[in-house]
C-alpha atoms as a PDB file:
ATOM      1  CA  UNK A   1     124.782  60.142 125.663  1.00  0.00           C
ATOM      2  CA  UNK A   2     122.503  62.946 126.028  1.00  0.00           C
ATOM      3  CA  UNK A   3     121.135  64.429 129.004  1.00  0.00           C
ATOM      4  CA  UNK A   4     117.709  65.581 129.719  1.00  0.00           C
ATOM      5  CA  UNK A   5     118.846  69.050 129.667  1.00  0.00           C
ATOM      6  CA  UNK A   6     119.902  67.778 126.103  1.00  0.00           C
ATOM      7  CA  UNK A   7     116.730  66.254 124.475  1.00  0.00           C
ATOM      8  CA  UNK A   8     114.419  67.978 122.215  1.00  0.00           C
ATOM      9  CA  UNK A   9     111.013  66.730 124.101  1.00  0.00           C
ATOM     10  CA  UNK A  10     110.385  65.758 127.714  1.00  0.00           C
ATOM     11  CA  UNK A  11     110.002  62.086 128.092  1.00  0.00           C
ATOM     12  CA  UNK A  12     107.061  60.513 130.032  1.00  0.00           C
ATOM     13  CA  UNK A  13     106.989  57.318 131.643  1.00  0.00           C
ATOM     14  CA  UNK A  14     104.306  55.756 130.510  1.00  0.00           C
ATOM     15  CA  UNK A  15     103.375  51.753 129.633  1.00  0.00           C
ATOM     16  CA  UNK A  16     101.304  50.237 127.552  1.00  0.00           C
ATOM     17  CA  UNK A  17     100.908  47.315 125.159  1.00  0.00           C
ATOM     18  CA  UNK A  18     102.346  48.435 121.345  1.00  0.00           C
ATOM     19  CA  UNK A  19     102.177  46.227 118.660  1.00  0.00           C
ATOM     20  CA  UNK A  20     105.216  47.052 115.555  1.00  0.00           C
ATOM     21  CA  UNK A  21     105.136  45.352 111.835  1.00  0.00           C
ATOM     22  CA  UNK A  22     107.743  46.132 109.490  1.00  0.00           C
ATOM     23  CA  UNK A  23     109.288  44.960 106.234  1.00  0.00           C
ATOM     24  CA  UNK A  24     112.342  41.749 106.238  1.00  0.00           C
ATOM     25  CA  UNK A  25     113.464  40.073 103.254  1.00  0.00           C
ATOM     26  CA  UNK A  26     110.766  36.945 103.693  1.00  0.00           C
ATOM     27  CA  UNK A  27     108.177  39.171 103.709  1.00  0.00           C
ATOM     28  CA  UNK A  28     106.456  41.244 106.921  1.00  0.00           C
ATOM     29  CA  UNK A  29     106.750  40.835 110.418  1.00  0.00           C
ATOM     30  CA  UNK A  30     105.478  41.826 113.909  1.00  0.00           C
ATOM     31  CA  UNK A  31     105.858  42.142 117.411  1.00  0.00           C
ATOM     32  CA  UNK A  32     104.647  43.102 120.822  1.00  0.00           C
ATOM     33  CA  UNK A  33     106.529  44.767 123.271  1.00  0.00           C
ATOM     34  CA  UNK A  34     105.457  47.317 126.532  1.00  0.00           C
ATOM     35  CA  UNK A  35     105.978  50.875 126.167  1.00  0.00           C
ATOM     36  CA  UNK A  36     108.767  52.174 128.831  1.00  0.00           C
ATOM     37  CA  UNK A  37     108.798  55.648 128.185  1.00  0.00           C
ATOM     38  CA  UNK A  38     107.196  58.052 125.419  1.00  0.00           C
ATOM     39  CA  UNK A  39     107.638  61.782 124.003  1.00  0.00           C
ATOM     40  CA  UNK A  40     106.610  63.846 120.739  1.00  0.00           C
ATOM     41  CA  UNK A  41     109.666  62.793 119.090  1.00  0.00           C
ATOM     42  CA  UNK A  42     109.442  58.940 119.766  1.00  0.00           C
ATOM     43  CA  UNK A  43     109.267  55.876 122.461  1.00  0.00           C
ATOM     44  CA  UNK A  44     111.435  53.582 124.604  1.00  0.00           C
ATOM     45  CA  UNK A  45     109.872  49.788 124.307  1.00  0.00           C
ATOM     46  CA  UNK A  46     110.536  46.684 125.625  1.00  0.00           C
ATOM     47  CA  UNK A  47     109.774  43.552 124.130  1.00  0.00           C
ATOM     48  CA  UNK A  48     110.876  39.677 124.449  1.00  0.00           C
ATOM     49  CA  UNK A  49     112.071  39.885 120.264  1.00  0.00           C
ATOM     50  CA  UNK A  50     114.667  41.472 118.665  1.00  0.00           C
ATOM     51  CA  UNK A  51     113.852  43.558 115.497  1.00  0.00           C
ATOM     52  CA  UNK A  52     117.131  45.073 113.188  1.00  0.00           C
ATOM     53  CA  UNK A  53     117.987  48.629 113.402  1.00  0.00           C
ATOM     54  CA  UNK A  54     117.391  51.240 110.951  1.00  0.00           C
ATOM     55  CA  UNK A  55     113.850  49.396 109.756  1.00  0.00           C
ATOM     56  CA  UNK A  56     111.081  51.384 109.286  1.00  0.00           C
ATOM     57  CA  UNK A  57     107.862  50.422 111.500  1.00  0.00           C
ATOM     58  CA  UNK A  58     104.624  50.959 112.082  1.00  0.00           C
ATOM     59  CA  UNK A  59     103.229  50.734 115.550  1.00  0.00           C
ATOM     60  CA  UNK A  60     100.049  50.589 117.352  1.00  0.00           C
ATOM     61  CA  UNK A  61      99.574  51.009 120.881  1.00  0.00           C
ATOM     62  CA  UNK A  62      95.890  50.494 122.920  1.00  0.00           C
ATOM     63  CA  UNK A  63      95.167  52.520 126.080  1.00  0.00           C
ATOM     64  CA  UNK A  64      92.673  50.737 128.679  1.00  0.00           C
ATOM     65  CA  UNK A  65      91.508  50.173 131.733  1.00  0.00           C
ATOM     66  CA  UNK A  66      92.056  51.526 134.755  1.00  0.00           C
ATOM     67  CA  UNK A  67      91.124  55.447 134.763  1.00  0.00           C
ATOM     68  CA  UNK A  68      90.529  55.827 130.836  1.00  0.00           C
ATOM     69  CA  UNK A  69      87.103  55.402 130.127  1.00  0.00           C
ATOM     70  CA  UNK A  70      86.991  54.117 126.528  1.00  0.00           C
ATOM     71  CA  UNK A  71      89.856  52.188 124.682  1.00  0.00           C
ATOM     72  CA  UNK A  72      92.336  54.300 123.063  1.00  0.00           C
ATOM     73  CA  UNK A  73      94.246  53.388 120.098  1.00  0.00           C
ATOM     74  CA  UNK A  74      97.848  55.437 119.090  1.00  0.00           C
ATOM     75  CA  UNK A  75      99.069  54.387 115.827  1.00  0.00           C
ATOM     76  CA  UNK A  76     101.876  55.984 113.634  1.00  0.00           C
ATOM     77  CA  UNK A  77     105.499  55.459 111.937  1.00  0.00           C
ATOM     78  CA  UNK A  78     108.556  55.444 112.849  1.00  0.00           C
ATOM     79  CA  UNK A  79     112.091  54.387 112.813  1.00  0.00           C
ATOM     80  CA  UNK A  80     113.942  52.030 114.823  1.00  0.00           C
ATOM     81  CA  UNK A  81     117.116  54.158 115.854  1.00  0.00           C
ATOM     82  CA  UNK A  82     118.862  52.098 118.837  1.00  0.00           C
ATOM     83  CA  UNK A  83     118.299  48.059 120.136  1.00  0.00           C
ATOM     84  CA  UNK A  84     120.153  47.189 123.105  1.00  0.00           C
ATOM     85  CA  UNK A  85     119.763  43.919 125.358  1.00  0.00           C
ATOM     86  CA  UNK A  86     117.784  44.049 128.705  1.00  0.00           C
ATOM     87  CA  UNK A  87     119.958  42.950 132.151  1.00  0.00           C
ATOM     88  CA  UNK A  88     118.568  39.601 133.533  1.00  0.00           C
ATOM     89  CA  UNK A  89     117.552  38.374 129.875  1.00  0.00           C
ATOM     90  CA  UNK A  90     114.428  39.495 129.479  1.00  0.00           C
ATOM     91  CA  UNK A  91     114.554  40.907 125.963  1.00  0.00           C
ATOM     92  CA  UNK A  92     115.434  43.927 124.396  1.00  0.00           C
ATOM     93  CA  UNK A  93     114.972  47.547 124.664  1.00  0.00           C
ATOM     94  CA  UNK A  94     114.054  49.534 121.567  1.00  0.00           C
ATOM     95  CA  UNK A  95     114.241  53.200 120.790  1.00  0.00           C
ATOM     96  CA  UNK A  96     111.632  54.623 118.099  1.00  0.00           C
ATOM     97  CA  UNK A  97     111.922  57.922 116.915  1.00  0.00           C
ATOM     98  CA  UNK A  98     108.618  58.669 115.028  1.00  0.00           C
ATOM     99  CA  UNK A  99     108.047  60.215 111.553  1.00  0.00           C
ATOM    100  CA  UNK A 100     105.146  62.512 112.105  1.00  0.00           C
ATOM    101  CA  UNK A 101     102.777  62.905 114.871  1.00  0.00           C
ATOM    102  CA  UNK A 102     101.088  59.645 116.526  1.00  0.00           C
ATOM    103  CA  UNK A 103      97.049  59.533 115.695  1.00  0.00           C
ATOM    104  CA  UNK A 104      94.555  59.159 118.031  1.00  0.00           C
ATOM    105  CA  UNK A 105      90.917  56.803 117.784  1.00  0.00           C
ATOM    106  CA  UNK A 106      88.540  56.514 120.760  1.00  0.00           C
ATOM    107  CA  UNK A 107      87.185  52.332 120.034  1.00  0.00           C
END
C-alpha cells in the first residue's frame, strides 16, 4: 500500500454529498455516497451501495452551506479503481481516480 510520501497528490479530507451514474448491463444506474477524502488525481467515498470495479462513472458533487456562500457544483469522470467494505456494516468505501480535471459551476 502506498504511503503518503508515495502518492502523486496530497489528499484532503473533505465531505460532501456526490452523486455517481454509470453504465450495467440493464441499462444505467446511480448512487449517492459522502465524500471522505479528495485530491487532483481522484476521491475516497462512502456510500450505503456497492457499485463493480473497473466501471467508468460520472460524478457530481454539491458544496453548501455553512461558510460557502453560493452552492457549488463539481462534476467530472472517472474510474472506479478499488471497493472495499466499511467495519460496522455501514456500506462501502470507494476509490475514484478521475479522468481529467473536475469542473466547477457557482448555482
Amino acid at each position: 500500500m502506498a504511503t503518503l510520501k508515495e502518492r502523486k497528490y496530497r489528499r484532503y479530507s473533505f465531505q460532501c454529498g456526490v452523486h455517481l451514474q454509470f453504465r450495467t448491463a440493464g441499462g444505467t444506474s446511480q448512487l449517492d455516497g459522502v465524500t471522505k477524502n479528495v485530491s487532483m488525481g481522484g476521491m475516497l467515498m462512502e456510500s450505503a451501495s456497492l457499485i463493480p470495479e473497473s466501471v467508468p462513472v460520472i460524478f457530481t458533487m454539491t458544496i453548501a452551506g455553512g461558510q460557502v456562500t453560493s452552492t457549488i457544483v463539481l462534476r467530472g469522470e472517472g474510474e472506479v479503481i478499488r471497493v472495499e467494505p466499511v467495519v460496522a456494516d455501514r456500506g462501502f468505501a470507494i476509490a475514484l481516480k478521475f479522468a481529467r480535471p473536475i469542473e466547477w459551476h457557482r448555482v
